[in-house]
PDB file of N, CA and C in Angstrom:
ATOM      1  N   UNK A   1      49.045 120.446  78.690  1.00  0.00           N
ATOM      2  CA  UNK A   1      48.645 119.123  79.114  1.00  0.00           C
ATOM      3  C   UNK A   1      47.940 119.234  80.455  1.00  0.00           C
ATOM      4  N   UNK A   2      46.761 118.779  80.457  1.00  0.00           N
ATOM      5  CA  UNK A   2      45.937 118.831  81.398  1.00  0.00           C
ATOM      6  C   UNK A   2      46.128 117.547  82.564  1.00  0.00           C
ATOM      7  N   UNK A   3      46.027 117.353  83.586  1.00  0.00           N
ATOM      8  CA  UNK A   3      46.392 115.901  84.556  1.00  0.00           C
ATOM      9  C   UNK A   3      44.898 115.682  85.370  1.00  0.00           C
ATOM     10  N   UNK A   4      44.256 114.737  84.890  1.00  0.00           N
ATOM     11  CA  UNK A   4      42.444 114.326  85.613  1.00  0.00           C
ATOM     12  C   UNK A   4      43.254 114.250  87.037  1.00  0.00           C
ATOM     13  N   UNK A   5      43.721 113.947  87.690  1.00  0.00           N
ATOM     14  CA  UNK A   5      44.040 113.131  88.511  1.00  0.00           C
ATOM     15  C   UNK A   5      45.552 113.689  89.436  1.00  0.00           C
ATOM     16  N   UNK A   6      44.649 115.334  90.484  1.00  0.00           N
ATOM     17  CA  UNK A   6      46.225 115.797  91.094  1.00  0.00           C
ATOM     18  C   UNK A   6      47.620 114.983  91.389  1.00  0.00           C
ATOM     19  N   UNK A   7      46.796 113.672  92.323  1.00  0.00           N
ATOM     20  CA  UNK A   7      47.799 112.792  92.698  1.00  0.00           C
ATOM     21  C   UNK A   7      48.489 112.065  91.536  1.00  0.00           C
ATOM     22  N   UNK A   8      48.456 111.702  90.735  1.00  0.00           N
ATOM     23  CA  UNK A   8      48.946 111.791  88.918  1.00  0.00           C
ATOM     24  C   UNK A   8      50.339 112.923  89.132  1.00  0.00           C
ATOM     25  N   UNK A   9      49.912 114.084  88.731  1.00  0.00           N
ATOM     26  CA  UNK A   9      51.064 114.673  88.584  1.00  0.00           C
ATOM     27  C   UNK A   9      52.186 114.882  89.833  1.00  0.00           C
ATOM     28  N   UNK A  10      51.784 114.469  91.016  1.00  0.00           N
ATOM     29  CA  UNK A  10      52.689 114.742  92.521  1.00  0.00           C
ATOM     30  C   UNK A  10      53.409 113.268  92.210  1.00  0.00           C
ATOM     31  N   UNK A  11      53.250 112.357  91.336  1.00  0.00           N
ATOM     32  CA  UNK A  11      53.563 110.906  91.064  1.00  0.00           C
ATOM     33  C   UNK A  11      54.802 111.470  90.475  1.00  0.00           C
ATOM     34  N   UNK A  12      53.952 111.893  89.263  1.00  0.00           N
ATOM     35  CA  UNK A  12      55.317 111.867  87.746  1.00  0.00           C
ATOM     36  C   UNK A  12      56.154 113.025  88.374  1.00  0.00           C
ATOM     37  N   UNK A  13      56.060 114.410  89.485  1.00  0.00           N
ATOM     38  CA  UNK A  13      57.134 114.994  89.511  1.00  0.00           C
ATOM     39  C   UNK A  13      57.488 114.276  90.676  1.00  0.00           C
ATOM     40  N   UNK A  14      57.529 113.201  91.303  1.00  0.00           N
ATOM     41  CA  UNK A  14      58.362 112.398  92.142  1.00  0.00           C
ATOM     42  C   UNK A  14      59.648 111.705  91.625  1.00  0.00           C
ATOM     43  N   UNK A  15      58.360 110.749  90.372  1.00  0.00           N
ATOM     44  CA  UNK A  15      59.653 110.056  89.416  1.00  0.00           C
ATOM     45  C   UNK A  15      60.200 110.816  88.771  1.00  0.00           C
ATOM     46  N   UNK A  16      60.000 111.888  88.032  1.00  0.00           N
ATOM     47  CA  UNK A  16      61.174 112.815  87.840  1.00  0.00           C
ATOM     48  C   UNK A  16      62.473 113.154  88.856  1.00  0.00           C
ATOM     49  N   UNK A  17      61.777 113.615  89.821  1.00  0.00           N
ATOM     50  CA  UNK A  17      63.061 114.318  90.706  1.00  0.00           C
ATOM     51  C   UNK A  17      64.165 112.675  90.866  1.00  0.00           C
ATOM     52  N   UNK A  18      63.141 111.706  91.218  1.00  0.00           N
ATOM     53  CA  UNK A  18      63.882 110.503  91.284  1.00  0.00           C
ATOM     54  C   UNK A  18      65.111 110.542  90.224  1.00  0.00           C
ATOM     55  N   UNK A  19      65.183 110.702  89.069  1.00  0.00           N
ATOM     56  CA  UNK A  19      65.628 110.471  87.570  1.00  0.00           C
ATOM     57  C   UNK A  19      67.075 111.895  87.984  1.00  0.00           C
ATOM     58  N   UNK A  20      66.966 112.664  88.743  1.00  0.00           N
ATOM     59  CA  UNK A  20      68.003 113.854  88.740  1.00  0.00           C
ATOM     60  C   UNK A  20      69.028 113.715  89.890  1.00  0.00           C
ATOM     61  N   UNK A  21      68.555 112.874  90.688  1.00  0.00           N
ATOM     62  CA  UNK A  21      69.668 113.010  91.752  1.00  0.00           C
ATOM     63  C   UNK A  21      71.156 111.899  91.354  1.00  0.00           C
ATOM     64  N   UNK A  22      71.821 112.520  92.091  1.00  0.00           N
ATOM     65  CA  UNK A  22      73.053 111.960  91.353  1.00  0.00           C
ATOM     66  C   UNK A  22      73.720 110.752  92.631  1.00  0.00           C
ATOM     67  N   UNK A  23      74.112 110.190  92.066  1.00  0.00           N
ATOM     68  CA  UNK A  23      74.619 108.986  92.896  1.00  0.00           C
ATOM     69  C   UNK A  23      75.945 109.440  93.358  1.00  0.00           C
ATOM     70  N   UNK A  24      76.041 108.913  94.623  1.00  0.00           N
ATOM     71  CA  UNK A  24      77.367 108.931  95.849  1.00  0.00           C
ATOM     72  C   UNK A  24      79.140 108.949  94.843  1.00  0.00           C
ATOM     73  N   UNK A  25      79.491 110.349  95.169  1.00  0.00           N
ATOM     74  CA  UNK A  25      80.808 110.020  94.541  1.00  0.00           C
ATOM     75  C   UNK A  25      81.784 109.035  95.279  1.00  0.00           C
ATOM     76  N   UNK A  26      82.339 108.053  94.354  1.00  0.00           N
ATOM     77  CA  UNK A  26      83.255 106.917  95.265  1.00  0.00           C
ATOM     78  C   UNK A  26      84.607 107.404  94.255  1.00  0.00           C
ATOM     79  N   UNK A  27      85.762 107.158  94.643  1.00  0.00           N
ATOM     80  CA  UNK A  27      87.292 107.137  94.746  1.00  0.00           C
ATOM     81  C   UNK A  27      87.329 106.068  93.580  1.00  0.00           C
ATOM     82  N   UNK A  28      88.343 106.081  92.729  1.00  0.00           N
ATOM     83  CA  UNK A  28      88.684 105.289  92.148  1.00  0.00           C
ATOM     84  C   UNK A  28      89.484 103.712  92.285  1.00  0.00           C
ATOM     85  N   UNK A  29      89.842 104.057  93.564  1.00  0.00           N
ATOM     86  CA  UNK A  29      90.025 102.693  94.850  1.00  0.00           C
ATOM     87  C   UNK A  29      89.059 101.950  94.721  1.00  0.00           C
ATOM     88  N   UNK A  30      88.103 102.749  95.173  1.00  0.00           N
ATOM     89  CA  UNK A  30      86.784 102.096  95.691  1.00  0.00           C
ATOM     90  C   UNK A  30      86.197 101.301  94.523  1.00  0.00           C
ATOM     91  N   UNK A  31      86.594 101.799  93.141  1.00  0.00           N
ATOM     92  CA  UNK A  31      85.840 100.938  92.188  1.00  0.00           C
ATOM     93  C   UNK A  31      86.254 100.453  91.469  1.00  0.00           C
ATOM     94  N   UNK A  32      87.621 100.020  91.348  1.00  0.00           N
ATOM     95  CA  UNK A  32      88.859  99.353  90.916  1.00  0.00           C
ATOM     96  C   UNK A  32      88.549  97.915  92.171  1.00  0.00           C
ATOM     97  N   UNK A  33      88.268  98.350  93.468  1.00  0.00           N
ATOM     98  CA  UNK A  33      88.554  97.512  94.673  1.00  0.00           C
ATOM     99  C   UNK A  33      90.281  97.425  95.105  1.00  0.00           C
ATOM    100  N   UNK A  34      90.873  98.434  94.999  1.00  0.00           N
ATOM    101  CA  UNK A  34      92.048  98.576  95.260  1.00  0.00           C
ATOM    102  C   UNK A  34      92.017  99.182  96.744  1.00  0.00           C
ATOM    103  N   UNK A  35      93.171  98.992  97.395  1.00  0.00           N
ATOM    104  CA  UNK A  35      93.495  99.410  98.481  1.00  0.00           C
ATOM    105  C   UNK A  35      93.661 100.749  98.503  1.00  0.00           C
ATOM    106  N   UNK A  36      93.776 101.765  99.754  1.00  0.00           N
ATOM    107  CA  UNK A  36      93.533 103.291  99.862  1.00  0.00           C
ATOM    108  C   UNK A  36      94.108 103.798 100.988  1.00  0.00           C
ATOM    109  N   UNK A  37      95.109 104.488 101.601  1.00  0.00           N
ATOM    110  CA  UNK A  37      95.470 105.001 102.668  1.00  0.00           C
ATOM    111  C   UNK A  37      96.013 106.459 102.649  1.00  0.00           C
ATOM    112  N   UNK A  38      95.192 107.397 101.734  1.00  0.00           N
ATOM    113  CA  UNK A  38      95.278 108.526 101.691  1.00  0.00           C
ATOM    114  C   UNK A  38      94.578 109.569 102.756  1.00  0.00           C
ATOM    115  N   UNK A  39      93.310 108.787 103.268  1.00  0.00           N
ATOM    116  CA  UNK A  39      92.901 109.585 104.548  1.00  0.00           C
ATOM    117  C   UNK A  39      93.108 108.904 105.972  1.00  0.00           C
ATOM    118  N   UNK A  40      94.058 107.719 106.098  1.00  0.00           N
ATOM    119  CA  UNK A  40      93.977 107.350 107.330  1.00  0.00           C
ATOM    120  C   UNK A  40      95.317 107.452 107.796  1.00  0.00           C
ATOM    121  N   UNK A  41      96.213 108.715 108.083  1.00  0.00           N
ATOM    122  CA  UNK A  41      96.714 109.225 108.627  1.00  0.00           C
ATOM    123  C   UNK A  41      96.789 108.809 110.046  1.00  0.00           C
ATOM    124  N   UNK A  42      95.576 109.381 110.323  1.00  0.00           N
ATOM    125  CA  UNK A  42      95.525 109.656 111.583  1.00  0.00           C
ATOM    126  C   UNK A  42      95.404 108.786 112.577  1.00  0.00           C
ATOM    127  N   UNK A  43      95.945 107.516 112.103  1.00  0.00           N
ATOM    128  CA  UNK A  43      96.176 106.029 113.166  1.00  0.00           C
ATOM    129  C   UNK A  43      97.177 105.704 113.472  1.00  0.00           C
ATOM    130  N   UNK A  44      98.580 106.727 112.558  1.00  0.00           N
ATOM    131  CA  UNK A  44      99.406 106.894 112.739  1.00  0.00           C
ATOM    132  C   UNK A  44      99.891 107.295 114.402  1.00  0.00           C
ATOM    133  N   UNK A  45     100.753 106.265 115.249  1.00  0.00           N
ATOM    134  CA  UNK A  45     100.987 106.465 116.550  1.00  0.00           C
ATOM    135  C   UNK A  45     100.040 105.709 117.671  1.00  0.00           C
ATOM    136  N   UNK A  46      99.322 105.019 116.870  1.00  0.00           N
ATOM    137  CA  UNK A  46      98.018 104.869 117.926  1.00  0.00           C
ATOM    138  C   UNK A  46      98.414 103.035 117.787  1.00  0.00           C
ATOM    139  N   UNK A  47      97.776 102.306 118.971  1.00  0.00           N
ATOM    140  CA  UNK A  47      98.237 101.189 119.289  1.00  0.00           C
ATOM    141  C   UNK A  47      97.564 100.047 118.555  1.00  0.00           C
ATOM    142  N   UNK A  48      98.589  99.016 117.753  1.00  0.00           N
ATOM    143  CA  UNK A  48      97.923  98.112 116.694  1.00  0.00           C
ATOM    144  C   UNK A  48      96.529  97.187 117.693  1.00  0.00           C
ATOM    145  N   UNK A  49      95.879  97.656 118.112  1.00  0.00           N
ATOM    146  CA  UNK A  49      94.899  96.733 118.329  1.00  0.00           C
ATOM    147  C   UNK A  49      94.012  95.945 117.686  1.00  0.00           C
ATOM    148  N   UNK A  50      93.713  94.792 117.717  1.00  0.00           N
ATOM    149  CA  UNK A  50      92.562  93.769 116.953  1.00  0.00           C
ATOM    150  C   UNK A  50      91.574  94.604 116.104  1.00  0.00           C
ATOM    151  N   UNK A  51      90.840  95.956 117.193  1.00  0.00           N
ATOM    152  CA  UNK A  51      89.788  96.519 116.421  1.00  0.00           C
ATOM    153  C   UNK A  51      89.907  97.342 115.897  1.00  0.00           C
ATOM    154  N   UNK A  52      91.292  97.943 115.882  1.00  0.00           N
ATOM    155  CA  UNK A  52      91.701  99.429 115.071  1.00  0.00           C
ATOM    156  C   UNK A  52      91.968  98.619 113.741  1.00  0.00           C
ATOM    157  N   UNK A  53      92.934  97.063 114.243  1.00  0.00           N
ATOM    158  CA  UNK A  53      93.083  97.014 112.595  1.00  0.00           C
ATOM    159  C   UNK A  53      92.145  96.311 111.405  1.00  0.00           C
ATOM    160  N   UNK A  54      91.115  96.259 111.913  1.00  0.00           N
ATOM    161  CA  UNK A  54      89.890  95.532 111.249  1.00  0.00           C
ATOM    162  C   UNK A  54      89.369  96.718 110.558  1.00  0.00           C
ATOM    163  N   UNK A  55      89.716  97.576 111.340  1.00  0.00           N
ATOM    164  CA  UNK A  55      88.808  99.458 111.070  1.00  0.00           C
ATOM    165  C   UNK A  55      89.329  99.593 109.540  1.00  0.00           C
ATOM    166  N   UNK A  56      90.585  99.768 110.139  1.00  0.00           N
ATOM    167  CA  UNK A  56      91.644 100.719 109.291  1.00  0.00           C
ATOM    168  C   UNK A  56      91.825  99.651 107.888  1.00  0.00           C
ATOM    169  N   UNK A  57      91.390  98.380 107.854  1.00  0.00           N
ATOM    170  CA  UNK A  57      91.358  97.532 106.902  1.00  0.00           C
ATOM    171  C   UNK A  57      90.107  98.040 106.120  1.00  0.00           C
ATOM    172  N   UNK A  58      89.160  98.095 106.638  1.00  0.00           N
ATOM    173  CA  UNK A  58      87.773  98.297 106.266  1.00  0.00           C
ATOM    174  C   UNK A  58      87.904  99.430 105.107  1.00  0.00           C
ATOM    175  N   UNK A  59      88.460 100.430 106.031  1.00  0.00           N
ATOM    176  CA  UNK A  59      88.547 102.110 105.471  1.00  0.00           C
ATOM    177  C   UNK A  59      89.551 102.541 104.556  1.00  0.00           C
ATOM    178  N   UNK A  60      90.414 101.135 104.392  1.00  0.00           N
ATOM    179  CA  UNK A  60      91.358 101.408 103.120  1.00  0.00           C
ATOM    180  C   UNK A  60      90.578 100.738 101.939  1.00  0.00           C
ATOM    181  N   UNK A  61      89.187 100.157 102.445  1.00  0.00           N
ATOM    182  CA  UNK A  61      88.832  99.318 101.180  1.00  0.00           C
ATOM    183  C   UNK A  61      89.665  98.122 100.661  1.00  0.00           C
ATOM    184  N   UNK A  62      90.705  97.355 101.602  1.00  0.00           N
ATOM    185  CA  UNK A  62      91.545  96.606 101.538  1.00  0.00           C
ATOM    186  C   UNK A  62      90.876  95.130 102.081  1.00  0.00           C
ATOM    187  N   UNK A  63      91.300  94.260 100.347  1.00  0.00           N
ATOM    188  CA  UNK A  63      90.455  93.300 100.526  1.00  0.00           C
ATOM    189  C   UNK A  63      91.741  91.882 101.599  1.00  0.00           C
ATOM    190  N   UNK A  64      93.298  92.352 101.388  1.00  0.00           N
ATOM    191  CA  UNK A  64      93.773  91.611 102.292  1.00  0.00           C
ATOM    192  C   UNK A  64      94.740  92.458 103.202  1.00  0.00           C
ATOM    193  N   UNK A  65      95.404  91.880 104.342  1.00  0.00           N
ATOM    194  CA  UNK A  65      96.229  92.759 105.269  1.00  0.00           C
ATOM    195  C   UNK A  65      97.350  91.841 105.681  1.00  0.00           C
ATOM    196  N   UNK A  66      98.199  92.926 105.795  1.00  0.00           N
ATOM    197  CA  UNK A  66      99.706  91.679 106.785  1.00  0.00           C
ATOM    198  C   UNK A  66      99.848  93.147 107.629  1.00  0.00           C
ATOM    199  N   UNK A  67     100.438  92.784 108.611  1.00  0.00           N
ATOM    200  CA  UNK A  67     100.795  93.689 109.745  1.00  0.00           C
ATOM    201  C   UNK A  67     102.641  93.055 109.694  1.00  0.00           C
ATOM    202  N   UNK A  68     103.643  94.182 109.830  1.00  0.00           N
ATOM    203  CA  UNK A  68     104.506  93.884 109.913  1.00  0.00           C
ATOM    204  C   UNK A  68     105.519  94.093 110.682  1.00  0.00           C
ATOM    205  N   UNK A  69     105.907  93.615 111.703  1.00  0.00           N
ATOM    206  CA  UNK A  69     106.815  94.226 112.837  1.00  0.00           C
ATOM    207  C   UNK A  69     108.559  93.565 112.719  1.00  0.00           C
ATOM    208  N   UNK A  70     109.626  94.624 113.495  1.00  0.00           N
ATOM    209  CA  UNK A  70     110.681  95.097 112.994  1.00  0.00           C
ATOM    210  C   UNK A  70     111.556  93.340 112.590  1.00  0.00           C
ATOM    211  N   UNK A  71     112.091  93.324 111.635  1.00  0.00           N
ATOM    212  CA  UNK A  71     112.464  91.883 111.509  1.00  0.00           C
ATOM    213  C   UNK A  71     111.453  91.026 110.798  1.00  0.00           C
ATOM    214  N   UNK A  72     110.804  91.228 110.585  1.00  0.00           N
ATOM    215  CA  UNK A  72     109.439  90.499 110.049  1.00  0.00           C
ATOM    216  C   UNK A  72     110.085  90.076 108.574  1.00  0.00           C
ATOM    217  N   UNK A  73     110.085  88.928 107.964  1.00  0.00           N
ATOM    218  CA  UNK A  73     109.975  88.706 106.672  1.00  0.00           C
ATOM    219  C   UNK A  73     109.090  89.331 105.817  1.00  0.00           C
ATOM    220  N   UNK A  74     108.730  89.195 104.007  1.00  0.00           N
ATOM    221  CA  UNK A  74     107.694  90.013 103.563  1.00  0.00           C
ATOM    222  C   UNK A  74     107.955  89.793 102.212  1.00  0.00           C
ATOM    223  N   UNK A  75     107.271  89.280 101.238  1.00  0.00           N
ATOM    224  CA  UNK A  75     107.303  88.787 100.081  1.00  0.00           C
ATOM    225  C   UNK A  75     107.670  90.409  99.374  1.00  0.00           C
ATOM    226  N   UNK A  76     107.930  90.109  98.377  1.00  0.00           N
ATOM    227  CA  UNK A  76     108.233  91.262  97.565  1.00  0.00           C
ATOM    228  C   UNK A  76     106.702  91.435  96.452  1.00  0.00           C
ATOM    229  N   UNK A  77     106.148  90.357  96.459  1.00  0.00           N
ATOM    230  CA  UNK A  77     104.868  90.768  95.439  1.00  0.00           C
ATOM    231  C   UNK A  77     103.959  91.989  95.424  1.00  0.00           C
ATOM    232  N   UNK A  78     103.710  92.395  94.621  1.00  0.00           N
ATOM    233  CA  UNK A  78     103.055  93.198  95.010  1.00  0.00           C
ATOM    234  C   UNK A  78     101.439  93.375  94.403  1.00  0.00           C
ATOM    235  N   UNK A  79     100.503  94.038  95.572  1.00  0.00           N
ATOM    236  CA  UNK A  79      99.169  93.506  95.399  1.00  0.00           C
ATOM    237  C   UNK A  79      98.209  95.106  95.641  1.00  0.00           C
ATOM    238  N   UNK A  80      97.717  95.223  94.913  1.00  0.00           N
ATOM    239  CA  UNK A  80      97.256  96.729  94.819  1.00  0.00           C
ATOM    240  C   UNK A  80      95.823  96.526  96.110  1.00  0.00           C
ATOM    241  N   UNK A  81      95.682  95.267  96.492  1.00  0.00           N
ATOM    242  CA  UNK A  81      94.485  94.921  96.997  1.00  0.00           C
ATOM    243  C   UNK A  81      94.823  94.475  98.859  1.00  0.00           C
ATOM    244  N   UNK A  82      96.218  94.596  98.930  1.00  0.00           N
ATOM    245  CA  UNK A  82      96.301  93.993 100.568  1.00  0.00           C
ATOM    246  C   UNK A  82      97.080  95.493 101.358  1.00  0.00           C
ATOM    247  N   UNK A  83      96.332  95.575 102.093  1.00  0.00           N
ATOM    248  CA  UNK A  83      96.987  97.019 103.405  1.00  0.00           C
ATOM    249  C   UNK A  83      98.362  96.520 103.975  1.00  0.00           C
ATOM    250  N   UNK A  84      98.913  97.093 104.074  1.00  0.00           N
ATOM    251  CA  UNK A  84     100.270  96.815 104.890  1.00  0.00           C
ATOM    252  C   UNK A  84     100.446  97.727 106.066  1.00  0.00           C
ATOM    253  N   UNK A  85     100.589  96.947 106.990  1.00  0.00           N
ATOM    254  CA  UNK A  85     100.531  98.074 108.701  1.00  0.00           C
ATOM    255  C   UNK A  85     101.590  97.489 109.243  1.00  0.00           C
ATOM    256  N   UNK A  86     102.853  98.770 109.086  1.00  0.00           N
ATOM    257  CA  UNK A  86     104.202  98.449 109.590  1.00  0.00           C
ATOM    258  C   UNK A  86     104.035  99.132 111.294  1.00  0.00           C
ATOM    259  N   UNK A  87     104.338  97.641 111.973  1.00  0.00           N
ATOM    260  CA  UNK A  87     104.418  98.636 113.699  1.00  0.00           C
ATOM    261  C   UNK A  87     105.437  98.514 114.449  1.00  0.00           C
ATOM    262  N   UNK A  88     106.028  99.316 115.388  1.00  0.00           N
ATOM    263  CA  UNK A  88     107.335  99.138 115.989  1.00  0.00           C
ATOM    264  C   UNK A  88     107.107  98.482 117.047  1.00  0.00           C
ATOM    265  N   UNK A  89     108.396  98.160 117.678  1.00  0.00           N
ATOM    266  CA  UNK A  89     108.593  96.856 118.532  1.00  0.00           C
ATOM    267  C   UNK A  89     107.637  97.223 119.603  1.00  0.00           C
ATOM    268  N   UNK A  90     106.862  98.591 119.695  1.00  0.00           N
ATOM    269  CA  UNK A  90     105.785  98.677 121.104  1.00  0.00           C
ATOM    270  C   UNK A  90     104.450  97.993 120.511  1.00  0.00           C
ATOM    271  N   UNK A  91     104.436  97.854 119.103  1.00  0.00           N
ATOM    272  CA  UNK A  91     102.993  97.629 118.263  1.00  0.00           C
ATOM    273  C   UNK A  91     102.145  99.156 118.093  1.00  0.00           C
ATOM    274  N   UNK A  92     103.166 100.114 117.856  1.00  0.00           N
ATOM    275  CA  UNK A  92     102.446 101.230 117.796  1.00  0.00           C
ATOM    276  C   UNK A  92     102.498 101.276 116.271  1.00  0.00           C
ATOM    277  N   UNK A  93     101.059 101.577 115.405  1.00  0.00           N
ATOM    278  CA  UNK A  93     101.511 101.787 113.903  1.00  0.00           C
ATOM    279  C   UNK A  93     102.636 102.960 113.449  1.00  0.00           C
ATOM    280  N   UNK A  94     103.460 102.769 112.729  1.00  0.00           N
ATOM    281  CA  UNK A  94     104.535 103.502 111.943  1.00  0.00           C
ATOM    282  C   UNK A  94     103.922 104.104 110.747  1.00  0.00           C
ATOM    283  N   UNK A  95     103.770 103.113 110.227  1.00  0.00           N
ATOM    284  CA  UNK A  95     103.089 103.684 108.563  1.00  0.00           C
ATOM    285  C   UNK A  95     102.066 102.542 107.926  1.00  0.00           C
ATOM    286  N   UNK A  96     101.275 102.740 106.613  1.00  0.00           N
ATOM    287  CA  UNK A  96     100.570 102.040 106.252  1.00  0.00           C
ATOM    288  C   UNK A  96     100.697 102.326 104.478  1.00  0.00           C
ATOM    289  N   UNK A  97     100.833 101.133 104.204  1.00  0.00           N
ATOM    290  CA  UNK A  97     100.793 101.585 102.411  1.00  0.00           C
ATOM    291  C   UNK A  97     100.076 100.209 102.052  1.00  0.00           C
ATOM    292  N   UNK A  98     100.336 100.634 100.730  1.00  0.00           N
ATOM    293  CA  UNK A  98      99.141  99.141  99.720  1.00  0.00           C
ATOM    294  C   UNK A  98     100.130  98.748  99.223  1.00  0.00           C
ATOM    295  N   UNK A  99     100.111  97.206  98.895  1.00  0.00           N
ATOM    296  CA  UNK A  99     101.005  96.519  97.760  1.00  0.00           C
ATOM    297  C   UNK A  99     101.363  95.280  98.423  1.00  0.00           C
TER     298      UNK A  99
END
């Protein structure tokens, strides 16, 4: 197959290569829209502030949040979609799970 027209074929092997690349692997969290706290460890100890916990909401992919400190009431429902950030009486985070 012959191509009149170099810029022609620098086209079609563009849209080709276009056609091979593979799209962003996402977590099964991420595409469920379920909550996630398998890599955020590491906020563990660090002080509940306004903007850490907006972060750490963000990065669980968590579409709701309760923060819970010692004595705190807490429904028993459970919601694959809200972060839970348990902090001790300094407001330092303890732990974080989904449900």
């Amino acid at each position: 197959m012959e191509l009149r027209h170099p810029l022609a074929g620098l086209a079609l092997l563009a849209l080709l290569a276009g056609c091979s690349s593979q799209p962003a692997s996402r977590s099964a969290a991420e595409i469920s829209g379920d909550c996630n706290v398998d890599n955020l460890s590491g906020v563990l100890g660090q002080s509940a502030s306004a903007a850490l916990i907006e972060q750490v909401q963000r990065q669980a992919n968590a579409k709701t949040l309760r923060v819970l400190a010692p004595g705190d009431a807490a429904t028993m429902d459970y919601n694959p979609q809200r972060l839970n950030i348990d902090i001790d009486e300094s407001e330092v985070i303890i732990r974080l799970t989904c449900g």
